[in-house]
Each structure stands twice: as structure tokens, then as C-alpha cells.
Protein backbone atom coordinates (compact mmCIF):
# COMPACT_ATOMS: atom_id res chain seq x y z
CA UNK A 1 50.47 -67.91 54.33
CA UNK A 2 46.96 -66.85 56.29
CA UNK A 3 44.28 -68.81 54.53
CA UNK A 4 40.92 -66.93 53.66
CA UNK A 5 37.89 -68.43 53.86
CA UNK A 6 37.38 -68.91 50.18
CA UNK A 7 40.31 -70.55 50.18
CA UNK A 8 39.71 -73.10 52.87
CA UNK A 9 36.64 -73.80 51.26
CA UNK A 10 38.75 -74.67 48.00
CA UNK A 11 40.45 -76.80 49.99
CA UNK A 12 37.54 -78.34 51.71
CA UNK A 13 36.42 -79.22 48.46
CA UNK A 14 39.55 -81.30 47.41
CA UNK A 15 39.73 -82.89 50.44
CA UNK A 16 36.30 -83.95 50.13
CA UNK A 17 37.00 -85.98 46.81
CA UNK A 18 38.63 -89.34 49.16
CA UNK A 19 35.20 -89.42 51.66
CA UNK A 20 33.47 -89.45 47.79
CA UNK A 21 35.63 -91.44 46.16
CA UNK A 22 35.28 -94.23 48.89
CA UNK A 23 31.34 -93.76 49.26
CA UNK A 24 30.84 -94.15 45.66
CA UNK A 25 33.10 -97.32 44.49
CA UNK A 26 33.78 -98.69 48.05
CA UNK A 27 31.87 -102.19 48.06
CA UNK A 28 29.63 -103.44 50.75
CA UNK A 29 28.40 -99.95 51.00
CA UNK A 30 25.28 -99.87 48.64
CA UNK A 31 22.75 -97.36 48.48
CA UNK A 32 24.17 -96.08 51.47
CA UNK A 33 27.17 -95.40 49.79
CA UNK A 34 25.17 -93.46 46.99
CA UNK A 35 23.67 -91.28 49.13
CA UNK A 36 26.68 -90.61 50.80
CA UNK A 37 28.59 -89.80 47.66
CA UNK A 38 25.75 -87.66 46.57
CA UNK A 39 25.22 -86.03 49.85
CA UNK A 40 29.41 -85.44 49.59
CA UNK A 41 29.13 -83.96 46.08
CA UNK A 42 26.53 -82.03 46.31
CA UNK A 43 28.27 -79.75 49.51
CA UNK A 44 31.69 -80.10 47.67
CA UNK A 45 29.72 -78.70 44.74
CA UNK A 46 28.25 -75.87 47.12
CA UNK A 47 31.87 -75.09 48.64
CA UNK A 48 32.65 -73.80 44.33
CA UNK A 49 29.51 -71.73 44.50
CA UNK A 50 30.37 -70.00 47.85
CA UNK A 51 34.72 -69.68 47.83
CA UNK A 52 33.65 -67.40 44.23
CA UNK A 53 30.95 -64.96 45.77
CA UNK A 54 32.41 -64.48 49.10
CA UNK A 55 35.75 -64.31 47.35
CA UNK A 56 34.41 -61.47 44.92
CA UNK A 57 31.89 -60.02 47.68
CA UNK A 58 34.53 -59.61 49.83
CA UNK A 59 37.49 -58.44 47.68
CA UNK A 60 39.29 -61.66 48.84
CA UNK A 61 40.71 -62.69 45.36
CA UNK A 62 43.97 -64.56 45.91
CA UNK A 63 46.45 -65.92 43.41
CA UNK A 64 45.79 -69.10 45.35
CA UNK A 65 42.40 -69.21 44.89
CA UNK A 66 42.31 -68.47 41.16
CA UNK A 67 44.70 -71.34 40.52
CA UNK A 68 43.44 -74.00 43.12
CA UNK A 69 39.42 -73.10 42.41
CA UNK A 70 39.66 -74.36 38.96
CA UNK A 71 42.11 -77.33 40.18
CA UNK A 72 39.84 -78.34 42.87
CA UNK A 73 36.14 -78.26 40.00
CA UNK A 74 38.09 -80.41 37.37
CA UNK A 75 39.22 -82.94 40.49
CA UNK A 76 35.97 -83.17 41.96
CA UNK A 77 34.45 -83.80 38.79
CA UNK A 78 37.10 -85.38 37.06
CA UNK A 79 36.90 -88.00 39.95
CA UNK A 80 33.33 -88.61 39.61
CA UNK A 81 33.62 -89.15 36.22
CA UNK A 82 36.25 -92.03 36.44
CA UNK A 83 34.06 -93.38 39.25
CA UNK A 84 31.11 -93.66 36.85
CA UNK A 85 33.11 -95.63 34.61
CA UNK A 86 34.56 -97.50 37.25
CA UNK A 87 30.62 -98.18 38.11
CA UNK A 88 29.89 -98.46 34.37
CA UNK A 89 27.35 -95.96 34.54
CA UNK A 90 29.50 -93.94 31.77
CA UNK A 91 31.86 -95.00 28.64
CA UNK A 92 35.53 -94.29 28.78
CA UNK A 93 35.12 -91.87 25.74
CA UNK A 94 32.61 -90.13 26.96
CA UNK A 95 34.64 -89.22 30.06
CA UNK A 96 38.04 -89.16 27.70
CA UNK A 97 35.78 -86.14 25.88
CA UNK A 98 34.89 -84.52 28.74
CA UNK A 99 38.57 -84.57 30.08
CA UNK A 100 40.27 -83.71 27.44
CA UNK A 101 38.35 -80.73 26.98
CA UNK A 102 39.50 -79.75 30.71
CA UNK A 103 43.26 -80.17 29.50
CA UNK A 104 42.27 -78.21 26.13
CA UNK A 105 40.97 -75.28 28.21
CA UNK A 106 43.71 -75.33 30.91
CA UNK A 107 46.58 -75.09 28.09
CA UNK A 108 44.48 -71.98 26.50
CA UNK A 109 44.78 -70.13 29.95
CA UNK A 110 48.59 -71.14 30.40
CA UNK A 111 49.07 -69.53 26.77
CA UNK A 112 47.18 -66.85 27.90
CA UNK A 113 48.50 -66.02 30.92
CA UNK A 114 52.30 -66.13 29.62
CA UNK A 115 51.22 -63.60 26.89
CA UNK A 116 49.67 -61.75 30.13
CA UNK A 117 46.22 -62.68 28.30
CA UNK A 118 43.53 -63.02 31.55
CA UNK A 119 40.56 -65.80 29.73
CA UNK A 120 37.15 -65.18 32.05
CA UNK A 121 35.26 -68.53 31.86
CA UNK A 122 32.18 -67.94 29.92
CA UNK A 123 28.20 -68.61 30.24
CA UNK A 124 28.57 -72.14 28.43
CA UNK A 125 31.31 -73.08 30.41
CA UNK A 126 29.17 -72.20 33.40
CA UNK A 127 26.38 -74.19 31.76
CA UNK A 128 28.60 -77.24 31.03
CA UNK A 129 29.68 -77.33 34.45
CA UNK A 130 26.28 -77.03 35.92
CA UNK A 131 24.74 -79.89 33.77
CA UNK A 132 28.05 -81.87 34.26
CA UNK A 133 27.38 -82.04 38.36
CA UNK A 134 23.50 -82.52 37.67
CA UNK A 135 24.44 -85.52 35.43
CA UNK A 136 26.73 -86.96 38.39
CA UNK A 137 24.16 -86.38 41.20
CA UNK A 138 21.31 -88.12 38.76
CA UNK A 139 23.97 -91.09 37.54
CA UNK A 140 25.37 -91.81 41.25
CA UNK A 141 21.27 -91.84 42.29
CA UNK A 142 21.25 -94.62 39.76
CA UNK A 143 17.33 -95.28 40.24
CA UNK A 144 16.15 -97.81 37.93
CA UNK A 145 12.74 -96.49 37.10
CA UNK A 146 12.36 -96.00 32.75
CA UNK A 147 11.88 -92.81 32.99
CA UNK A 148 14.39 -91.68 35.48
CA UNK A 149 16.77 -93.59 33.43
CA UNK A 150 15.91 -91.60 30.12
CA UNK A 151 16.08 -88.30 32.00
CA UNK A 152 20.29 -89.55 33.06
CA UNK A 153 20.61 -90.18 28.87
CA UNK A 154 19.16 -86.79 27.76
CA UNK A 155 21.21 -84.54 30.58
CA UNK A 156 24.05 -86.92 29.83
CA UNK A 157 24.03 -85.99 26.46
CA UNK A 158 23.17 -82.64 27.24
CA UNK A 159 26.32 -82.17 29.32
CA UNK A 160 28.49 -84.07 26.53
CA UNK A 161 26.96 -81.26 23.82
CA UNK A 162 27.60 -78.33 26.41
CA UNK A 163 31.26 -79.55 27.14
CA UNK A 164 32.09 -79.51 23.25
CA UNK A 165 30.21 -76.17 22.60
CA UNK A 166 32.08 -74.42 25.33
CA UNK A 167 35.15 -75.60 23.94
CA UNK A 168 34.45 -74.58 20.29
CA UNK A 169 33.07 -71.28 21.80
CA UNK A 170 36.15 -71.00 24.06
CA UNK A 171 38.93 -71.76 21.33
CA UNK A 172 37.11 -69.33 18.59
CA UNK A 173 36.81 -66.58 20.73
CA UNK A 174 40.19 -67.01 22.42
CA UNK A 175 42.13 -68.18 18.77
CA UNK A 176 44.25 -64.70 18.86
CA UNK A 177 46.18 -66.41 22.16
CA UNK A 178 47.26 -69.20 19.69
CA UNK A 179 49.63 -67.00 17.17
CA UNK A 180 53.19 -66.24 17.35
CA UNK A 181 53.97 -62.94 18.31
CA UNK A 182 55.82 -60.87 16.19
């Protein structure tokens, strides 16, 4: 199989979780390691933004890529998030919430797509993702200053309320994939 560029970035961006995962809960490495697993994130991160417009720009839309794009997001992030607990920068439910809603989402589209049901993601999902990576970038930062600190606790909880609105939104709009067919 020929690999597009969209998809190589996909995989770029899984490969990219170990050089994260190491930077961020390595020790020894400090604030160096912070800024490395920031600097790491934030160009995985990019790698999502570009695979989906080049991949729609260019009519380069691959069964591949619409399974391993949405792999590769929940690993990146799904990573970072056990890393912040790991760091004890975030509570096990909090993560456990976010996660779960991840798993709650990806059994919708399985549903879905066996009923030959295609789910687009949806502007709060799209929000909730984009506060979930600002909350990771701002929590790995970690700077101690008061107010820095209560900006982490508002997008935190910002991100939390997203993630849970996208998934109410997502199951009410979607709740037709969820009965039997006759």
C-alpha cells in the first residue's frame, strides 16, 4: 500500500507519542523535558490539523486515514492525559471522564457504520478537542505563577464541560443509531 502524505503525517503523529511520552515523565529531564514534550505536542497536534485539509484539499481521503486519524488524536491525547496523572497535574476521574467519553463516541461510530450510518464529528467535538490540547500544552508548562495556575483550572474545567456536552450532543443527535432494526 502507497502511503499519502496525510497519511504519513497520521503516522508521524503516533510515532511521536514515545519522544513525548519520555520528555514528559522521563526523570532527570526537568524543564527541559517540558518544553520538549510541549514542543512534541504541539507539532503532533499540527500533523491532525494538516493530514485533514490536505487530505480533503486534495481529494486524498483514504479508508486508512479515516480510521487511523481518529486512532492517532485519542492516543496522542489519551497519552498526555495519563502522563498528567502520572505527574499529578490531573485526577484519575477526570481523565477516566474524558476517556470514557472517547470509548462512548468510538462505539456510536462502530454502530453506525455497521448500519452503514457515516457520524461527521461535530463543532463541540471540535471545540472539546481544541480546549483538551490547550489544557495539555498549559498543564505540561506547569508555571507556578497564581494566576497562570487559575487560567490551567478554568480551561481544565472548560475542557471537562466541552467533553461531556459533545457527548450529550453527540448521543442525542445520533440516538436513532441505537434502535433495533426492524
Amino acid at each position: 500500500m502507497k502511503m499519502n502524505l496525510p497519511n504519513k503525517l497520521t503516522i508521524l503523529r503516533v510515532i511521536l507519542i514515545v519522544p513525548f511520552v519520555f520528555c514528559l515523565v522521563l526523570p532527570g529531564l526537568g524543564v527541559y523535558g517540558r518544553y520538549g514534550a510541549v514542543g512534541i505536542f504541539i507539532a503532533a497536534s499540527l500533523t491532525d490539523l494538516a493530514d485533514g485539509k490536505i487530505a480533503r484539499k486534495y481529494n486524498l481521503v483514504t479508508n486508512f486515514g479515516k480510521f487511523m486519524d481518529p486512532l492517532a488524536d485519542k492516543l496522542l491525547v489519551g497519552a498526555a492525559l495519563i502522563c498528567l496523572v502520572e505527574t499529578g497535574q490531573l485526577a484519575a476521574w477526570f481523565v477516566i471522564i474524558i476517556i470514557s467519553r472517547e470509548f462512548i463516541i468510538s462505539g456510536f461510530r462502530l454502530v453506525a457504520a455497521d448500519n452503514g450510518v457515516v457520524i461527521a464529528a461535530s463543532y463541540w467535538g471540535k471545540f472539546k478537542t481544541t480546549f483538551q490540547m490547550v489544557m495539555i500544552v498549559l498543564l505540561i508548562l506547569n508555571f507556578s505563577h497564581p494566576a497562570y495556575q487559575a487560567l490551567c483550572t478554568i480551561v481544565s474545567l472548560l475542557a471537562l464541560a466541552l467533553t461531556v456536552i459533545s457527548l450529550l450532543d453527540y448521543v442525542w443527535k445520533n440516538r436513532d443509531v441505537l434502535k433495533e432494526q426492524q
